[in-house]
Protein backbone atom coordinates (compact mmCIF):
# COMPACT_ATOMS: atom_id res chain seq x y z
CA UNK A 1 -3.39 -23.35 24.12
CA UNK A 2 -1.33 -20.84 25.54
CA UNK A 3 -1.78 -17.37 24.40
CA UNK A 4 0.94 -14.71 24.43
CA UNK A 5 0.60 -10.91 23.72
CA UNK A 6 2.65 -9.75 21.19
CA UNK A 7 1.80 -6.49 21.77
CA UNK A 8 3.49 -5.96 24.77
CA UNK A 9 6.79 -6.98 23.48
CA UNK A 10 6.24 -4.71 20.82
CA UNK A 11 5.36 -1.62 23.26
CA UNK A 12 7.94 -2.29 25.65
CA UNK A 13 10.88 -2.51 22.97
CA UNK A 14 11.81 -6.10 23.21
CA UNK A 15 10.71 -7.50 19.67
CA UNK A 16 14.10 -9.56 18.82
CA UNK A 17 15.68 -11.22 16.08
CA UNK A 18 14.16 -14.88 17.36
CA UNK A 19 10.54 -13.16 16.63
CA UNK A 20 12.14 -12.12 12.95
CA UNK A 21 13.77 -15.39 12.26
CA UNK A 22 11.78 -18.40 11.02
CA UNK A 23 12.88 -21.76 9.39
CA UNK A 24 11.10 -22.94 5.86
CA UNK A 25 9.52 -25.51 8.03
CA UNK A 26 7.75 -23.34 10.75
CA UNK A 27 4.33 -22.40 10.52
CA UNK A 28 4.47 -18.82 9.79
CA UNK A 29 1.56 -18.31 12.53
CA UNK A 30 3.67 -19.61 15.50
CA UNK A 31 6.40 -16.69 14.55
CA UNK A 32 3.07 -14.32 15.49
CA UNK A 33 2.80 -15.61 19.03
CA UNK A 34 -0.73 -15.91 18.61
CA UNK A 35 -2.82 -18.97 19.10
CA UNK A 36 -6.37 -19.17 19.12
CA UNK A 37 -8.96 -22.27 20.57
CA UNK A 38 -11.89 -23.00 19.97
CA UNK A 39 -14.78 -23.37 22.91
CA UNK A 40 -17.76 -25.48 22.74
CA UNK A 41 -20.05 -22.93 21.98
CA UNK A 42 -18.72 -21.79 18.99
CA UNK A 43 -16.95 -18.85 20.21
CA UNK A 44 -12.98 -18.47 19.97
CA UNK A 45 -10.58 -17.94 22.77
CA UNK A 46 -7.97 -15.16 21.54
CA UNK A 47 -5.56 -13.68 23.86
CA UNK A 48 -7.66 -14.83 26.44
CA UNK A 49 -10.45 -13.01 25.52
CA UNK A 50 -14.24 -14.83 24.52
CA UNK A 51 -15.17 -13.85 20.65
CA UNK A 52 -18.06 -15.07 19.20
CA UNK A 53 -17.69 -14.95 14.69
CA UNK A 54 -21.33 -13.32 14.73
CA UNK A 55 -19.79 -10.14 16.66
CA UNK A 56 -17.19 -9.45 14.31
CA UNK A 57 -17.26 -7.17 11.26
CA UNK A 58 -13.97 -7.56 9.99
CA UNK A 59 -10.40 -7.96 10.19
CA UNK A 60 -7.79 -5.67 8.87
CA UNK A 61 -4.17 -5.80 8.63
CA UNK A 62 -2.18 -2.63 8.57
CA UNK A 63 0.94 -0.60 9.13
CA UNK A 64 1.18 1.00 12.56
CA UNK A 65 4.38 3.14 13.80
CA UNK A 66 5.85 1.84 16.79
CA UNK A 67 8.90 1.12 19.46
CA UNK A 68 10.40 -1.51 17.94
CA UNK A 69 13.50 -1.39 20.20
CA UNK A 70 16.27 0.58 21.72
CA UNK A 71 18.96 2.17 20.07
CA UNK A 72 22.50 2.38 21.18
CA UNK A 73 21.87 5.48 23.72
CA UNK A 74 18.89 3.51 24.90
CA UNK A 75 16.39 5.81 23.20
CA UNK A 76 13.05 3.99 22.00
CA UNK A 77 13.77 2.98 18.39
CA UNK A 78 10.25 3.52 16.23
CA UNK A 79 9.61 1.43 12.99
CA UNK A 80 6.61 0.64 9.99
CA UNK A 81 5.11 -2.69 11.94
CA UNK A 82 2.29 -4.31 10.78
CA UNK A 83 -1.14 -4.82 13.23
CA UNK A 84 -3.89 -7.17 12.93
CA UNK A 85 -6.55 -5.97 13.98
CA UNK A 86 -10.59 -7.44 14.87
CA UNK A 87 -13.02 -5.15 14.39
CA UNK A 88 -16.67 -5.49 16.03
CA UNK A 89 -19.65 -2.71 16.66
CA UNK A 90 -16.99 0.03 15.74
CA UNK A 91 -13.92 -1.10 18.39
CA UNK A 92 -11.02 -2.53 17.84
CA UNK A 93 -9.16 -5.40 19.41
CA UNK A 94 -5.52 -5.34 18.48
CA UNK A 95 -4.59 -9.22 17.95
CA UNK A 96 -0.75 -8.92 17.22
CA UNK A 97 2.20 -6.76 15.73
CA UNK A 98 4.95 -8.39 13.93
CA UNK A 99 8.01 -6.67 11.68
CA UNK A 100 7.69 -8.83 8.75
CA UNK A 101 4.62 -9.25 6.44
CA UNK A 102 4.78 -12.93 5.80
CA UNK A 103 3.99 -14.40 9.62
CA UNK A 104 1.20 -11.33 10.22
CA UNK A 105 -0.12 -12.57 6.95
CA UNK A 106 -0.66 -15.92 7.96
CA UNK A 107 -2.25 -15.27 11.06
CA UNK A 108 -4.09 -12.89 9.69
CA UNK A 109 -5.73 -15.48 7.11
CA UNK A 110 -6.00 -18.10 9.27
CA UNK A 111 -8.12 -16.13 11.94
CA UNK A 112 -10.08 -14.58 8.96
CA UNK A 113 -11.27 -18.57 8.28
CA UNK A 114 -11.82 -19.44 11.61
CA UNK A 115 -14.00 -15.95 12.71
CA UNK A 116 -15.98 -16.58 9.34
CA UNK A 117 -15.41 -12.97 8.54
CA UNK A 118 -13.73 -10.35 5.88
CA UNK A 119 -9.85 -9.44 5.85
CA UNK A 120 -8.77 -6.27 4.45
CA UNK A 121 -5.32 -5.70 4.04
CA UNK A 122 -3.83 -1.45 3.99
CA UNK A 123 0.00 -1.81 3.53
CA UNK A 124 0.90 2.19 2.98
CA UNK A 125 2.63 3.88 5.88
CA UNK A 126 0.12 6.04 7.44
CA UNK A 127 0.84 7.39 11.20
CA UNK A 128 -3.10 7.91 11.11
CA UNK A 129 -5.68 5.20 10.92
CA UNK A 130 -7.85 5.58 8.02
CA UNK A 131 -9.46 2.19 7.26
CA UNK A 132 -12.10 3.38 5.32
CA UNK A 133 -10.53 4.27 2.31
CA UNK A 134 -9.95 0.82 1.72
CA UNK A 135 -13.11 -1.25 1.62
CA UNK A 136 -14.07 -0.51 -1.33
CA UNK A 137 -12.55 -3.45 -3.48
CA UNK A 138 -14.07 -5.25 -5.79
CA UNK A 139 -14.86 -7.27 -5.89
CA UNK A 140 -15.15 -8.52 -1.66
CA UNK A 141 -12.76 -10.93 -0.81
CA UNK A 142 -14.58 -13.35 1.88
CA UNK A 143 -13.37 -15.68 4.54
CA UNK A 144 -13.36 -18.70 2.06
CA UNK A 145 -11.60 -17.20 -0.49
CA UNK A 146 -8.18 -16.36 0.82
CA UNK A 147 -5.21 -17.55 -0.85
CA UNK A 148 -6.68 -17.92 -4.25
CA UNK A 149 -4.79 -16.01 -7.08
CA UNK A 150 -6.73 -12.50 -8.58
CA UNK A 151 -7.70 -13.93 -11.60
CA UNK A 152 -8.93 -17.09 -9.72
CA UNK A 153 -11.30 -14.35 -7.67
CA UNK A 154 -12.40 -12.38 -11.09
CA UNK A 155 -13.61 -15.59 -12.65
CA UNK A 156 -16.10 -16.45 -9.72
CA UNK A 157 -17.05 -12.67 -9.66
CA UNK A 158 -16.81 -12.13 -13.46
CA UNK A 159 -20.76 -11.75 -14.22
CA UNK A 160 -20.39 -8.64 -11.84
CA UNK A 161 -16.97 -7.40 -12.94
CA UNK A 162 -18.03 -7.74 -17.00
CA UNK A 163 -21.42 -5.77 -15.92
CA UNK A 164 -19.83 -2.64 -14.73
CA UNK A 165 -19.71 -0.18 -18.16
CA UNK A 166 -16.72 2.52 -17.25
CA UNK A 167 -16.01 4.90 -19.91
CA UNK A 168 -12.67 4.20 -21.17
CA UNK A 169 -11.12 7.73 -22.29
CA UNK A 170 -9.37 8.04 -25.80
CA UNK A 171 -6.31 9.01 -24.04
CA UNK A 172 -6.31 5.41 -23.01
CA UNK A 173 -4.63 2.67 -25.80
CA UNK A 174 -5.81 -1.07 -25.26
CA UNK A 175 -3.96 -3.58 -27.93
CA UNK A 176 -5.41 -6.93 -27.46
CA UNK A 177 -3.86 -10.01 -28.18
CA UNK A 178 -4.32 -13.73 -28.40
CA UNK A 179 -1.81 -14.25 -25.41
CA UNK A 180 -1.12 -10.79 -24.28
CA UNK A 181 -2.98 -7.37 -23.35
CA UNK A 182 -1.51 -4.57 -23.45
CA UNK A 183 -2.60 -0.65 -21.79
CA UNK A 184 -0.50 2.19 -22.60
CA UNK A 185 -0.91 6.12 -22.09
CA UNK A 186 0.46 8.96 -21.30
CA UNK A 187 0.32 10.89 -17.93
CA UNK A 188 1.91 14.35 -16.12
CA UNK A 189 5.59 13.35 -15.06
CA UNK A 190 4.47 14.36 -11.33
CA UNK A 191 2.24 11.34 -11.21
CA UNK A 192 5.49 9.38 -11.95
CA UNK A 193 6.52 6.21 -9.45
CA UNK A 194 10.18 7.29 -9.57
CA UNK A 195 10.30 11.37 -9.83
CA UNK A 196 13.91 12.70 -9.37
CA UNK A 197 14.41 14.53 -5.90
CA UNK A 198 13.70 18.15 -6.17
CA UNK A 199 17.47 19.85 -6.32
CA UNK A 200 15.79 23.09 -6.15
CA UNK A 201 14.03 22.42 -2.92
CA UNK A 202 17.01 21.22 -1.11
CA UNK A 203 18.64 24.23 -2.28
CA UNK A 204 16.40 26.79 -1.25
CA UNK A 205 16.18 24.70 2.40
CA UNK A 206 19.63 25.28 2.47
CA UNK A 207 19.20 29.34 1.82
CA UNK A 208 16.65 29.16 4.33
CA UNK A 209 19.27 27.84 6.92
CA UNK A 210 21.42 30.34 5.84
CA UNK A 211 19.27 33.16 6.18
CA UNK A 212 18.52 32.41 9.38
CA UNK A 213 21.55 32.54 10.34
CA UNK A 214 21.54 35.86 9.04
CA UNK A 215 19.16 36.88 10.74
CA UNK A 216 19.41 35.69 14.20
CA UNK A 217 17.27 35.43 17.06
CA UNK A 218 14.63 38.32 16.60
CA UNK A 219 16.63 39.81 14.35
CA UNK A 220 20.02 40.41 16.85
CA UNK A 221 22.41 39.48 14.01
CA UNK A 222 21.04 42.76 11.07
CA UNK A 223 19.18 42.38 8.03
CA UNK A 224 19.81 39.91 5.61
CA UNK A 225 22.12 40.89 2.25
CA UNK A 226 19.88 41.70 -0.69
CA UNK A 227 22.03 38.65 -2.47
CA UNK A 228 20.30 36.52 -0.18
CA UNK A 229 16.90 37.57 -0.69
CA UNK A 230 17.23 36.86 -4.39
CA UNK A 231 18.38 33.49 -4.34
CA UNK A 232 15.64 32.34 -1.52
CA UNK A 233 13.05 33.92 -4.16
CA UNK A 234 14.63 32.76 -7.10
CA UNK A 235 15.09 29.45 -6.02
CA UNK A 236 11.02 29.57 -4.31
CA UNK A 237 10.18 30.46 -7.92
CA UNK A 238 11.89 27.61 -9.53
CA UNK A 239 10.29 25.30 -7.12
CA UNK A 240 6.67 26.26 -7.99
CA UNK A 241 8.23 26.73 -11.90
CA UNK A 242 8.93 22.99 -11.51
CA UNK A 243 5.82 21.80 -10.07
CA UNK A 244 3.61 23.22 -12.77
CA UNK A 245 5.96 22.14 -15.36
CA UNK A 246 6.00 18.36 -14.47
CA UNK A 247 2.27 18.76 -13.95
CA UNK A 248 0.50 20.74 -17.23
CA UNK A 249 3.85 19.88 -19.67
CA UNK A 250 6.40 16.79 -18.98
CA UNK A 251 4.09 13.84 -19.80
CA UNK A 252 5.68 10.23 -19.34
CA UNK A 253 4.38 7.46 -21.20
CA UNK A 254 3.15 4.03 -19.38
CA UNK A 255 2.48 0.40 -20.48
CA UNK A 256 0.50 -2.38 -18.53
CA UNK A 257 0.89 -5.98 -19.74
CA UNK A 258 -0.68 -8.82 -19.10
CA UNK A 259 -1.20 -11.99 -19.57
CA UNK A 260 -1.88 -15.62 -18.34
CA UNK A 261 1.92 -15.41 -16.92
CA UNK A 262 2.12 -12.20 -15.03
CA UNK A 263 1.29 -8.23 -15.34
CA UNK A 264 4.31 -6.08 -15.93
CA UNK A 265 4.21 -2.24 -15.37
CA UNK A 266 7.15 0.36 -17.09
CA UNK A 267 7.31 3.99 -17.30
CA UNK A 268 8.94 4.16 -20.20
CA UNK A 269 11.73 6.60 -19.44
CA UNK A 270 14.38 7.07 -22.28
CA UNK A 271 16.28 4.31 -22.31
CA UNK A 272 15.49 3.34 -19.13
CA UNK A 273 12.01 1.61 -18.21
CA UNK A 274 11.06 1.58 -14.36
CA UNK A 275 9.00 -0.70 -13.31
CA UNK A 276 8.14 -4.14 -11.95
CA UNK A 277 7.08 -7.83 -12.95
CA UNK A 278 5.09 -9.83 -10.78
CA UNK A 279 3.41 -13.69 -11.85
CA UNK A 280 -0.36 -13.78 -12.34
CA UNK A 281 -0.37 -16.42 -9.21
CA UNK A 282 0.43 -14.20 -6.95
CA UNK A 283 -1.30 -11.05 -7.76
CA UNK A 284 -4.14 -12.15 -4.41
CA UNK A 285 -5.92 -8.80 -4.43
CA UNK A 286 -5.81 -5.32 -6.17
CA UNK A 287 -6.48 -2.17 -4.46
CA UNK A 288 -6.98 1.28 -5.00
CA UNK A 289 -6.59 3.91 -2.57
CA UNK A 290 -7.04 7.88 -3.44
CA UNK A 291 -4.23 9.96 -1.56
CA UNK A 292 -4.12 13.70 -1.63
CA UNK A 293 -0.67 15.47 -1.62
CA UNK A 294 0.24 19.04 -0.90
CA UNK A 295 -0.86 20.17 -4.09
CA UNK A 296 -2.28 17.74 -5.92
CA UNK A 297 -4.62 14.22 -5.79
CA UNK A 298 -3.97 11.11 -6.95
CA UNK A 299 -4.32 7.31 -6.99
CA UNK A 300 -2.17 4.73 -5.80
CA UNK A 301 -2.82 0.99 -6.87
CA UNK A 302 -1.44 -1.78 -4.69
CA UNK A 303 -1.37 -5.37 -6.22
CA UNK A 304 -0.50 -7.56 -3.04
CA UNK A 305 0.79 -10.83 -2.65
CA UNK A 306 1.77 -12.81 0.39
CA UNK A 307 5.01 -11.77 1.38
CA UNK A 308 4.87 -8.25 -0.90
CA UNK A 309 3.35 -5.70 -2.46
CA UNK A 310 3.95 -3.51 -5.96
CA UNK A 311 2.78 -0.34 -5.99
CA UNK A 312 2.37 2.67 -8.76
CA UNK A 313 0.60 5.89 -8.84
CA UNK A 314 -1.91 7.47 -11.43
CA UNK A 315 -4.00 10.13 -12.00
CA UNK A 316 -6.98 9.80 -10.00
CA UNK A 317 -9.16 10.41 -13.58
CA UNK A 318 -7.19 7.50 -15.13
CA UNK A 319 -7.81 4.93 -11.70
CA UNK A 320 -10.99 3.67 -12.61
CA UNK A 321 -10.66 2.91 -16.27
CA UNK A 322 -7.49 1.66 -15.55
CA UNK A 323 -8.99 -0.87 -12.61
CA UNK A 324 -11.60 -2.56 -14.88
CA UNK A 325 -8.79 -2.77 -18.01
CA UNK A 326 -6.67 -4.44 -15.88
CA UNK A 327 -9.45 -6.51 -14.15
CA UNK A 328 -10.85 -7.70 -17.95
CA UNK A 329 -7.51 -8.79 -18.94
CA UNK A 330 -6.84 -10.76 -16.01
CA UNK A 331 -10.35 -12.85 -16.74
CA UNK A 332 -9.46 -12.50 -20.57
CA UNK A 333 -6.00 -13.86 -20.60
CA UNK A 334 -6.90 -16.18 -17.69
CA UNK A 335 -9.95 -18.52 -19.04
CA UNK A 336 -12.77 -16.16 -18.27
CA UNK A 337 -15.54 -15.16 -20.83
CA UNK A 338 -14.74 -13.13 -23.66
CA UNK A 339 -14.46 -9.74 -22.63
């Protein structure tokens, strides 16, 4: 089989709408310009390169920023792309790049069968490697069981998942139902998916602009007016005024559903829920990766799917309870053991 290396087109800036395009009928792992063989031995040929399954610890697929192209000045143009990735004895052996998640996916999945080995998949835009802060999922999802819905992976798993006893705090409301689960609580606003740009930030960036304008080069241009000094502190103040309020007073209240049909998250804003749907079947694999902001840390869950993934952010005191809920209902509502 021919091999090509996709990530030289991706490096050099020719990645073009003919590796974007596919037709329903393609295999999604020809759009990766990646082929693999297999050699008598039972090692793989990839790009050219010998890889025997027993030397490899793991795949991963991830987000990498890159030249994608060149813009209309002929400057590199840099995009989210996503990498796969082998992993063996603590190097790395980039396979391919590719824009879209779908034909990365595939590849990714069928290499992880072939190589005998684990895939881990980090979707969050990160301009650092980190790909330790994802391995911890539970439960593991091997080589053989790719493609299987979440539920699917809980039931074969379930005598571990129904074993692990996680304190479920009283701030935390389960309703059970014949047909339908359902979590709700209440959380600080700033832990919200969809928090409103800060109006007082962009003003004060503004004043900032302005007083340095003011002020000049080493201070050429004079001092700046007292009016100005007030409004960069009093706008400063409401920005940290904001922060604590959305954090120790605005609470927003949540709601997880589920059942044998999908899981359905709102923030129940008034009048207005945010949120997302997504079917049971393709829920593949829930993750939860800890994040720390400027001034605060928190949780982000990831339910992926093949071609997608739905995201929302918690508390990092509410992630764990919150995990096995959500991983009880899915076996509860999906023909596991009573839970």
């Amino acid at each position: 089989m021919a091999i090509e290396d996709n990530e030289n087109k991706v490096s050099d800036g020719s990645l073009t709408e003919d590796n974007l395009v596919w037709s329903s009928d393609k295999d999604p792992f020809v759009a990766c310009k990646v082929s693999f063989e297999t050699l008598p031995d039972g090692r793989f040929s990839i790009k050219s390169r010998e890889i025997s399954p027993a030397e490899v610890d793991y795949l991963i697929l991830y987000k990498v920023y890159a030249v994608t192209g060149k813009n209309s000045k002929g400057q590199d143009q840099w995009n989210w792309i996503h990498q796969l990735s082998i992993f063996s004895e603590g190097s790395e052996f980039n396979v391919t790049r590719h824009i879209v998640l779908l034909p990365i996916r595939a590849c990714a999945e069928k290499l992880a069968v072939a190589l005998k080995t684990r895939l881990y998949i980090n979707l969050e835009d990160k301009k650092h490697k980190d790909f330790y802060s994802i391995t911890e999922t539970t439960p593991g999802r091997n080589w053989d069981e790719l493609n299987q819905p979440y539920y699917e992976l809980l039931t074969k798993y379930q005598d571990e998942v129904l074993s692990e006893s996680v304190q479920i705090p009283d701030t935390i409301k389960i309703h059970q139902g014949d047909k339908l689960l359902r979590i709700s609580f209440s959380m600080p606003y700033v832990f919200s998916t969809y928090v409103p740009i800060n109006k007082f930030g962009c003003a004060f960036a503004l004043l900032m602009v302005l007083t340095g304008i003011y002020y000049g080069p080493r201070g050429s241009r004079g001092t700046v007016p007292d009016w100005l000094v007030t409004l960069d502190l009093f706008f400063l103040g409401m920005i940290v005024l904001r922060e604590l309020y959305y954090r120790y007073v605005k609470y927003i209240k949540v709601e997880i559903k589920i059942s044998a049909a999908g899981f359905d998250y709102r923030e129940l804003y008034p009048g207005k829920p945010e949120g997302f749907g997504v079917k049971s079947k393709q829920v593949e694999e829930i993750q939860v990766i800890k994040k720390k902001g400027s001034i605060y840390t928190y949780s982000e869950f990831h339910l992926i799917s093949d071609a997608q993934v739905f995201s929302f952010t918690l508390p990092p005191w509410y992630a764990e309870p919150v995990k096995r809920c959500i991983d009880k209902a899915f076996l509860l509502m999906n023909g596991g053991r009573s839970v």
